[in-house]
Protein backbone atom coordinates (compact mmCIF):
# COMPACT_ATOMS: atom_id res chain seq x y z
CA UNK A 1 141.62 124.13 145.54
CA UNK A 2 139.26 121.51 145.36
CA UNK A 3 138.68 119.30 142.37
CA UNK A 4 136.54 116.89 140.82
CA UNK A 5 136.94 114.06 138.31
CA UNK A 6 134.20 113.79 136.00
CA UNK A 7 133.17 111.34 133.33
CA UNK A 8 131.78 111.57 129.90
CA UNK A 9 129.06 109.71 128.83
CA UNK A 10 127.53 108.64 125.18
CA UNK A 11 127.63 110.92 122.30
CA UNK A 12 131.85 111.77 122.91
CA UNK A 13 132.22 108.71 120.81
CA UNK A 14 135.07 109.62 118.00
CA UNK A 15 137.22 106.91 115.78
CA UNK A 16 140.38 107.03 116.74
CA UNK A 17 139.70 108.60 120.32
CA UNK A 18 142.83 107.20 122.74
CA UNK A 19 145.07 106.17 120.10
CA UNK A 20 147.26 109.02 120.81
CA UNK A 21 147.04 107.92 124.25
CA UNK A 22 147.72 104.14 124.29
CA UNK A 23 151.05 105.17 121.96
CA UNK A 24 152.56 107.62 124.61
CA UNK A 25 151.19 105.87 127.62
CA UNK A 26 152.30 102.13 128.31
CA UNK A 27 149.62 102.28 131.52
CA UNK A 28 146.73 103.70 128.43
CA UNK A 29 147.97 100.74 125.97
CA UNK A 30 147.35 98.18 129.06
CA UNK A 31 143.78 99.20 129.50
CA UNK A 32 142.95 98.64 125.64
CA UNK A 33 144.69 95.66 126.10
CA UNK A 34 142.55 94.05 129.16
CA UNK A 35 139.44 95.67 127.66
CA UNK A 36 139.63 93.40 124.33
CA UNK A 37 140.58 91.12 126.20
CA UNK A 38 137.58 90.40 129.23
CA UNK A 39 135.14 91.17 125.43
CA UNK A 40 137.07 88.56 124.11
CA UNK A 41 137.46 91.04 121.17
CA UNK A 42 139.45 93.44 119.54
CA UNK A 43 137.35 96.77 120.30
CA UNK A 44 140.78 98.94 120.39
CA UNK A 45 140.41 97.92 116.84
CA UNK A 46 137.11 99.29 116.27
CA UNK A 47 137.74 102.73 118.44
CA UNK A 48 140.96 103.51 116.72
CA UNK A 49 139.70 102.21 112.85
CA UNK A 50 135.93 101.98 113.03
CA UNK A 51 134.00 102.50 110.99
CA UNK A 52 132.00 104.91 112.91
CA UNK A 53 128.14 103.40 112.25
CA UNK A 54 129.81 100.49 114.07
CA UNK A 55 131.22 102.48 116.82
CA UNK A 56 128.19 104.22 118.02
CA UNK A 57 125.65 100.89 117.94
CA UNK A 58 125.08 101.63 122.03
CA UNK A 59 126.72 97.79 122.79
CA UNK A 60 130.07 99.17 121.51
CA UNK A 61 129.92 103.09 122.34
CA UNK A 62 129.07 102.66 126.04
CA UNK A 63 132.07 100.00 126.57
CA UNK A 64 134.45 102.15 124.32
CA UNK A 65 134.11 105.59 125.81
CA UNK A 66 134.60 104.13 129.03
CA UNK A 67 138.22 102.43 127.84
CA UNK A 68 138.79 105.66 126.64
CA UNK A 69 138.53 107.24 129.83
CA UNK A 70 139.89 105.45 132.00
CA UNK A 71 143.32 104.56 129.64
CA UNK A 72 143.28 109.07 130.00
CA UNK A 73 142.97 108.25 133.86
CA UNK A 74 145.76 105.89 133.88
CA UNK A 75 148.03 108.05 131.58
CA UNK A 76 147.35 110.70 133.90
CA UNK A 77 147.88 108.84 137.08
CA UNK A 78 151.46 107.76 135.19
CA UNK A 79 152.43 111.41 135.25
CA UNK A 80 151.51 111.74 139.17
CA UNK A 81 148.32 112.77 139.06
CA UNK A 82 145.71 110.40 140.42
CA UNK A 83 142.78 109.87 142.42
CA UNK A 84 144.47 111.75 145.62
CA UNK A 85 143.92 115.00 143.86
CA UNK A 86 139.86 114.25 143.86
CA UNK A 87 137.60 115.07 146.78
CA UNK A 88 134.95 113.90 144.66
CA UNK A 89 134.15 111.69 141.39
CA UNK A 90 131.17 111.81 138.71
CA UNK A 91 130.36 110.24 135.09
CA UNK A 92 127.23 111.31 132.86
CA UNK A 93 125.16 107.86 132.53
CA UNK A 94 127.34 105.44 131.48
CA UNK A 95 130.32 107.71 132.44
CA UNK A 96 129.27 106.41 136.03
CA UNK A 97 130.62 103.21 135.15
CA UNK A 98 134.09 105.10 134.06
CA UNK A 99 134.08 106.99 137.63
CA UNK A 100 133.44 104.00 139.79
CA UNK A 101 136.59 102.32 138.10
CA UNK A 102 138.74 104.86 138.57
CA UNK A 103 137.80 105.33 142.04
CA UNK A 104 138.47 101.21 142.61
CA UNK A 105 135.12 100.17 142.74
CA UNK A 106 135.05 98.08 140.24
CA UNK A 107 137.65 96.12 138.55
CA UNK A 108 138.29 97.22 134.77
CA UNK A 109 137.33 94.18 133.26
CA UNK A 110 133.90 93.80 134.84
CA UNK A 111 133.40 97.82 134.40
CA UNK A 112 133.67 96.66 130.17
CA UNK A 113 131.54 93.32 130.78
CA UNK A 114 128.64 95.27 132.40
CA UNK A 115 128.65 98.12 129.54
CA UNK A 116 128.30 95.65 126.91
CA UNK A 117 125.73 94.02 128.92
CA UNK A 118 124.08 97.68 129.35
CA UNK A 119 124.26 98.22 125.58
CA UNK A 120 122.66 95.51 124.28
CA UNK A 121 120.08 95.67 126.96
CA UNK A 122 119.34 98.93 126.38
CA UNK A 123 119.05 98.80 122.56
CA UNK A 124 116.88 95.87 123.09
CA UNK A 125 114.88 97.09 125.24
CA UNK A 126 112.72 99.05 122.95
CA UNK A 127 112.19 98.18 118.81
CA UNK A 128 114.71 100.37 116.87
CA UNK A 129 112.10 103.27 115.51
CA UNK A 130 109.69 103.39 118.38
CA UNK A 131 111.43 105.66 120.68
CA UNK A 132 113.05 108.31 120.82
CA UNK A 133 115.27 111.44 122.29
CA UNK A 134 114.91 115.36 121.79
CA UNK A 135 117.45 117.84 123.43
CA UNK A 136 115.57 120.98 124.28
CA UNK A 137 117.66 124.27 124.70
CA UNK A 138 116.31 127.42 126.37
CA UNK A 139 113.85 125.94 129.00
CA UNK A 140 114.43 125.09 132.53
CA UNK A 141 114.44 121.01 133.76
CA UNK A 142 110.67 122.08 135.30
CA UNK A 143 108.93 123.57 132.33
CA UNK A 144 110.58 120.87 130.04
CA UNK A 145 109.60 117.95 132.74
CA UNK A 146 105.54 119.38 132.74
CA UNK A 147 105.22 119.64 128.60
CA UNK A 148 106.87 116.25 128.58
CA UNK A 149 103.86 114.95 130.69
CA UNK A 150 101.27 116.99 128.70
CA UNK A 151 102.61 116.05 125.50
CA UNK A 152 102.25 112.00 126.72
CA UNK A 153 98.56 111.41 125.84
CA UNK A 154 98.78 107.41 126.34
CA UNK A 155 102.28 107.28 125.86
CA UNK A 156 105.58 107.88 127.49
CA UNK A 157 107.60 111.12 126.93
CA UNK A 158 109.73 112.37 130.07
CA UNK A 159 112.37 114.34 130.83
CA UNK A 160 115.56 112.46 130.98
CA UNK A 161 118.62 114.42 131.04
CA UNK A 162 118.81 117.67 133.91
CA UNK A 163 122.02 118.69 131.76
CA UNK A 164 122.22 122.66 132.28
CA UNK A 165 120.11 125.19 132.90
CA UNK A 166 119.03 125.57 129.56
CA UNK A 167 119.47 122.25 128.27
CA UNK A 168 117.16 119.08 129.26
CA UNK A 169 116.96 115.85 126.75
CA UNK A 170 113.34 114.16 126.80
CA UNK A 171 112.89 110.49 125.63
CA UNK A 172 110.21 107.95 125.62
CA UNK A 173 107.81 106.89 122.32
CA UNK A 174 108.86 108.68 119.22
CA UNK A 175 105.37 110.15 118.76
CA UNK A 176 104.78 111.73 122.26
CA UNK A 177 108.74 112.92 121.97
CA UNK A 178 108.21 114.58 118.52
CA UNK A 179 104.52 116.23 120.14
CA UNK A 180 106.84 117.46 123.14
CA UNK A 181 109.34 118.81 121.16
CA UNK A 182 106.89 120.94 118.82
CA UNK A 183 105.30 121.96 121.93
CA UNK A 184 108.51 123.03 123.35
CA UNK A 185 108.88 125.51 120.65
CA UNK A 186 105.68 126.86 121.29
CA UNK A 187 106.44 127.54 124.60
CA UNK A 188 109.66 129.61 123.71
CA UNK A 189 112.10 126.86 123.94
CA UNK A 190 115.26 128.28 121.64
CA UNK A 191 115.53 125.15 119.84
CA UNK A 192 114.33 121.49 120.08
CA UNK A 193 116.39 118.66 118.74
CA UNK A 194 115.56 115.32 117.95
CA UNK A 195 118.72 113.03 118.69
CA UNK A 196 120.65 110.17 116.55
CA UNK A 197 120.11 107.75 119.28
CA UNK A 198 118.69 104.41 118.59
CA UNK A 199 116.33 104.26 121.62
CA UNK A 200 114.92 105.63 124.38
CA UNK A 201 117.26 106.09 127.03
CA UNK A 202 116.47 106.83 131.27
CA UNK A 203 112.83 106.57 130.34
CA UNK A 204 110.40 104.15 131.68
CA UNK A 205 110.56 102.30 128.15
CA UNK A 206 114.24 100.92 129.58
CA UNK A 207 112.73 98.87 132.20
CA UNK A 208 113.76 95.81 130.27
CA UNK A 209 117.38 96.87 130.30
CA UNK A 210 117.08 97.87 134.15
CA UNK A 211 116.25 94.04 135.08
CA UNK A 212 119.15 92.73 133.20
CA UNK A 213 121.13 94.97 134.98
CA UNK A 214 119.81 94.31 138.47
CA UNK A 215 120.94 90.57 137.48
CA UNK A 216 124.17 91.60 136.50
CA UNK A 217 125.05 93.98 138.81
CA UNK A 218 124.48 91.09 141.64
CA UNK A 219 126.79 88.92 140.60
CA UNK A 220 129.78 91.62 140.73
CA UNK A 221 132.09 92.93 143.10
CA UNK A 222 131.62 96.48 144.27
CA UNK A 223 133.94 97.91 146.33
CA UNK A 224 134.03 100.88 148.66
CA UNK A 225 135.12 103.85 145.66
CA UNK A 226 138.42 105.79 147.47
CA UNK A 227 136.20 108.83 146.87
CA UNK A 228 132.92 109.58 146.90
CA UNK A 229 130.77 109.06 143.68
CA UNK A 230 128.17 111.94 143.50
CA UNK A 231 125.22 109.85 142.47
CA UNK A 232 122.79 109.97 139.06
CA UNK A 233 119.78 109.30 140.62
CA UNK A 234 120.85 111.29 143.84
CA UNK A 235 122.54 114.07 142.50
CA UNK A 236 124.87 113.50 146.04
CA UNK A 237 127.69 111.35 147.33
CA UNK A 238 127.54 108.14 148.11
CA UNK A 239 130.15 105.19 148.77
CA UNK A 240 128.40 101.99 150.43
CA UNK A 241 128.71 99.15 147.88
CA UNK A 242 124.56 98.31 148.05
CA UNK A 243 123.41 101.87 147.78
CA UNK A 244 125.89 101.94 144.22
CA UNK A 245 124.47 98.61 143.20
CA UNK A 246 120.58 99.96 143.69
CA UNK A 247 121.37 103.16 142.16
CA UNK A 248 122.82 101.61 139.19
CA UNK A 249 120.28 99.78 138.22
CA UNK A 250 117.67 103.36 139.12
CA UNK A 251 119.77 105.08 136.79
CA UNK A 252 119.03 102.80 133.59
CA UNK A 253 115.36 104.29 133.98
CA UNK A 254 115.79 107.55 136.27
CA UNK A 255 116.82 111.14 135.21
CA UNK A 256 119.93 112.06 134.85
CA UNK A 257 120.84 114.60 137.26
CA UNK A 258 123.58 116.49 136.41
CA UNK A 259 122.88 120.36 136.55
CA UNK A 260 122.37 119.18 140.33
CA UNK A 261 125.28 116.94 140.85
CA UNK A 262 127.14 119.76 139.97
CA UNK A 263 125.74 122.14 142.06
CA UNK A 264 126.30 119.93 144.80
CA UNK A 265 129.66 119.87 144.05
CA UNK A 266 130.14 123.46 143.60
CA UNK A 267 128.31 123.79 146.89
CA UNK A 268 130.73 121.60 148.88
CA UNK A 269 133.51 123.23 147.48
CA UNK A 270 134.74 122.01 144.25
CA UNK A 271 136.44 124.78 142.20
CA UNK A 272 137.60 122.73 139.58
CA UNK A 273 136.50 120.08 137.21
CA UNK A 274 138.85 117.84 134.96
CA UNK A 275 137.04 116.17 132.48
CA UNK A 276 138.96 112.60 132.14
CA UNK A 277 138.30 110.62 128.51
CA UNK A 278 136.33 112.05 125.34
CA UNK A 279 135.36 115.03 124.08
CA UNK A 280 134.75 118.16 125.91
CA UNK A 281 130.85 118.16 126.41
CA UNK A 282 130.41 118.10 130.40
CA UNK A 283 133.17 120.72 129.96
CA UNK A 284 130.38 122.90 128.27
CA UNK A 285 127.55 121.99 130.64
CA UNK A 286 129.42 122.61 133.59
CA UNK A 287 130.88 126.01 132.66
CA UNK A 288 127.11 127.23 132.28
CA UNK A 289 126.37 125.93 135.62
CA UNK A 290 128.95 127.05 137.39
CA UNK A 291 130.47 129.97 135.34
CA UNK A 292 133.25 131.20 138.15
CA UNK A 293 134.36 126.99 137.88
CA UNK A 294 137.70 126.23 136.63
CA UNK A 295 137.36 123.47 133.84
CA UNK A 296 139.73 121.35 132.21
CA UNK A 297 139.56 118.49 129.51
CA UNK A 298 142.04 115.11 129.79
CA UNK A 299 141.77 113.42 126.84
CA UNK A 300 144.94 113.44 124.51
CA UNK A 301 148.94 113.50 125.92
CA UNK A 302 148.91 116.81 125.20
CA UNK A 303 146.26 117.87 127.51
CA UNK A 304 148.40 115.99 130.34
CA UNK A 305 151.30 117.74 129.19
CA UNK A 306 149.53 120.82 129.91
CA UNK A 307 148.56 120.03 133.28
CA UNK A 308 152.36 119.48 134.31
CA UNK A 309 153.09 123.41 132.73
């Protein structure tokens, strides 16, 4: 059987996610530990307290989630379980960041240094109120990506998310995203939902964030992941250092391809997906992409537990 690691991205975010973790798991504790520590802050705090307004500003959800998944990585690897049972790894947006990681690309403490980085850039990349994001369900990623365009005008409204076959998220300015999202309806879409994000995200508005990253990401070590990361951007593997470092910085603006990086995977042979950190939303996408797919959420002790039965 062939399996996959795969990463949760923004919108798991829960207070109190990975406290169950860090207090059976010496190896989770350790990762909340150098976490707060490379912020120079106490976000365990904030994850396992909140309050939650604080928890989801972008600057703290992105490095958070990430913590969260990789201290579920760790408390899995501590069971006997690790990397070695991957042929391939994968995160949703930021849970990119969490994949690379775990796969030893990057070290743990720059992984939460370049989130908060990504955060902030990302919030200010755009004034809070002019953009926006709208999940629409019942369309396919091509009909959503043309009434995105139409619905433009002047603007920017594009599709950002490829998450299922019937679910694609559009963002760009609030207007053109709101004219999509009416237009979406008209054009059978089952529902159309505008999102409590607090901008724009993998639209063209982000292009702000994308050079701060591109700084960043030069100045960091990326190392060879011990599997292959199936790309964003590419919706395939890849595993030179440069290539990861380009397509991180794509990814701040590009579409998320998901529906297609799992495809791919299901293509090469992957039968089975654990979802490693919060929440169990790729759990949801992926079972409508690839139905016959065995899927499995690791996020709590006693999901690990139930991996050993």
């Amino acid at each position: 059987m062939m399996r996959a690691f795969v990463f949760p991205g923004q919108g798991a975010q829960t207070v109190g996610m990975g406290k169950a973790l860090a207090d059976a798991s010496p190896a989770a504790r350790a990762v909340f530990d150098e976490v707060d520590e490379a912020l120079g802050e106490k976000l365990s705090a904030l994850i396992w307290e909140g309050p939650s307004e604080t928890l989801t500003l972008t600057a703290n959800a992105q490095p958070a989630l990430m913590a969260t998944s990789i201290a579920a990585f760790r408390a899995l690897q501590g069971e006997g379980s690790g990397l070695g049972d991957a042929a391939f790894v994968a995160g949703h947006s930021l849970g990119e960041y969490s994949a690379l990681c775990a796969a030893g690309a990057l070290t743990l403490s720059d992984t939460a240094r370049l989130l908060r980085l990504r955060g902030q850039a990302m919030q200010e990349a755009v004034p809070v109120g002019e953009g926006a994001m709208a999940a629409i369900l019942g369309l396919d990623f091509v009909a959503v990506d043309h009434l995105a365009r139409e619905a433009a005008g002047d603007e920017i409204c594009q599709a950002a998310n490829d998450n299922d076959p019937a679910q694609v998220v559009i963002s760009g300015h609030k207007p053109a995203v709101e004219r999509a999202a009416a237009l979406a309806k008209e054009r059978g879409a089952k529902r159309a939902l505008m999102l409590p994000v607090s901008a724009p995200f993998h639209s063209e508005l982000m292009q702000h964030a994308a050079s701060v990253m591109a700084e960043a990401l030069a100045g960091v070590d990326i190392q060879p992941p011990q599997v292959p990361l199936v790309s964003n951007v590419r919706a395939e593997p890849v595993t030179e250092p440069g290539a990861i470092r380009r397509l991180l910085v794509e990814q701040v603006t590009g579409v998320v391809r998901w529906r297609e990086s799992v495809l791919w995977m299901g293509e090469a042979g992957v039968t089975e997906f654990w979802e490693i950190g919060a929440g169990k939303a790729l759990s949801g996408m992926i079972r409508r992409i690839l139905p016959d797919a065995t899927v499995r959420a690791v996020g709590t002790p006693e999901d690990i537990a139930a991996l050993k039965g």
